[in-house]
Protein backbone atom coordinates (compact mmCIF):
# COMPACT_ATOMS: atom_id res chain seq x y z
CA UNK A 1 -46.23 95.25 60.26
CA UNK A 2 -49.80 95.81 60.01
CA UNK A 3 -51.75 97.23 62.59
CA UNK A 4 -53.91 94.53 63.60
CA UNK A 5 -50.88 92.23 64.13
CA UNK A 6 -49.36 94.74 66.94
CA UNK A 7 -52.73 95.30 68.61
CA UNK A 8 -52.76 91.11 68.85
CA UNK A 9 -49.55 90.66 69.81
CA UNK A 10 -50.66 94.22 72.43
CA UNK A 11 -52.94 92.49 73.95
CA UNK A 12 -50.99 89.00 74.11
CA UNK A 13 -47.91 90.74 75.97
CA UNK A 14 -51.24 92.04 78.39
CA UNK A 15 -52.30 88.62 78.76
CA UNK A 16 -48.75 87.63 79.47
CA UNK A 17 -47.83 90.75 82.03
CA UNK A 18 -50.96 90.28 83.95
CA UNK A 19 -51.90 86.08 84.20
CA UNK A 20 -48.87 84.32 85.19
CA UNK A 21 -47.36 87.22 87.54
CA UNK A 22 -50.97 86.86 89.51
CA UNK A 23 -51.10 82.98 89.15
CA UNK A 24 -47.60 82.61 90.26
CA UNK A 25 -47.89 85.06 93.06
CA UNK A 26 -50.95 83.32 94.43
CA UNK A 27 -48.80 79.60 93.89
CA UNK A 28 -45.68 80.73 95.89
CA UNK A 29 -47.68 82.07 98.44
CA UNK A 30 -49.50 78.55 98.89
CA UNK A 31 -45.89 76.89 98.70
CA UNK A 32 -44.60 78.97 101.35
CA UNK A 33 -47.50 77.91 103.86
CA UNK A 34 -46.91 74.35 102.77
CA UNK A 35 -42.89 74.45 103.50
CA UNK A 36 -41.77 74.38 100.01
CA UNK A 37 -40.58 77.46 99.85
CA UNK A 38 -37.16 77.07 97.69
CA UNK A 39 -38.64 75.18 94.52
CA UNK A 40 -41.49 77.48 94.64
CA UNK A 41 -39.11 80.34 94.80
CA UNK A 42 -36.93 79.14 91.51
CA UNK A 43 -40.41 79.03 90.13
CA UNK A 44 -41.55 82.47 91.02
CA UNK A 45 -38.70 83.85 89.69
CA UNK A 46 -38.97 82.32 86.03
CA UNK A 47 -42.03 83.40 85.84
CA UNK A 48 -41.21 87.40 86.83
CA UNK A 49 -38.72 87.32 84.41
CA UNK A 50 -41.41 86.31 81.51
CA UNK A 51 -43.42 88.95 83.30
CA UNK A 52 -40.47 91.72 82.83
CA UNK A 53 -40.19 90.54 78.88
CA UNK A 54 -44.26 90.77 78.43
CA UNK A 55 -44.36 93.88 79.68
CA UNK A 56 -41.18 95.56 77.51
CA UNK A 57 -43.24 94.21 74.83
CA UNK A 58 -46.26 95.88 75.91
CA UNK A 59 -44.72 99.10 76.50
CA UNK A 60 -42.88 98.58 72.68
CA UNK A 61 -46.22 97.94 71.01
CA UNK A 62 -47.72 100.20 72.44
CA UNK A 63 -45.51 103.12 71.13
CA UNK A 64 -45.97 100.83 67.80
CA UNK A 65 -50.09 101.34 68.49
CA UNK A 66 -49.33 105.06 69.16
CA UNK A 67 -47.66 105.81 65.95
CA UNK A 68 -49.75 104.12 63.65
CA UNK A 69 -52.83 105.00 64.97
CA UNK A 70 -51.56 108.58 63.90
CA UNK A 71 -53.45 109.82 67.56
CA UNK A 72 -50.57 112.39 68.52
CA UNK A 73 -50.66 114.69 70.28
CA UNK A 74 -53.65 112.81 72.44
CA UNK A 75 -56.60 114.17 73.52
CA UNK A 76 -59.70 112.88 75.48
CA UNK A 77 -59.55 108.90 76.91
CA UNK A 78 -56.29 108.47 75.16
CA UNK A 79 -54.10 111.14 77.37
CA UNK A 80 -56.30 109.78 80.31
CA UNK A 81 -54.74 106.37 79.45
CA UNK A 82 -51.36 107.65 78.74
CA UNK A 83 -51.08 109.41 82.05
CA UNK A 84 -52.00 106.31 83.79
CA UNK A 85 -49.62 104.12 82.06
CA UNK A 86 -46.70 106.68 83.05
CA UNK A 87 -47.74 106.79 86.39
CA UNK A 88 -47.74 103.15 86.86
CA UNK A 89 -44.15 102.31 85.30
């Protein structure tokens, strides 16, 4: 697969991991206050489960990025940006 394909589909599993998690968040939260708390809920939890597969993706294409980028071992912004990453998950 060429590279440019996994830094798209990178940055799609971003899109993915970030958006709906945040927008769905920010909808249950409004449901709650407005008493419809159990459809909002079965909502909520679709969406984290997209979230979980976007960002198994992102973490997987991201090795994928790693490796073809031929950027190991890395220096500078890149180990800045790894150590982040790991820190996070």
């Amino acid at each position: 697969m060429s590279y440019r394909y996994v830094l798209v589909l990178h940055l799609a599993s971003l899109i993915l991991w970030v958006g709906p998690s945040t927008g769905a968040w920010l909808v249950y939260l409004q449901a709650k206050r407005e008493g419809l708390g159990s459809r909002a809920a079965a909502w909520f939890e679709k969406v984290v489960r997209l979230e979980h597969l976007a960002f198994l993706s992102l973490i997987a294409t991201g090795l994928v990025l790693l490796y073809k980028s031929e950027l190991w071992p890395p220096s500078g912004w890149l180990a800045w940006k790894l150590a982040l990453v790991f820190s996070v998950i």
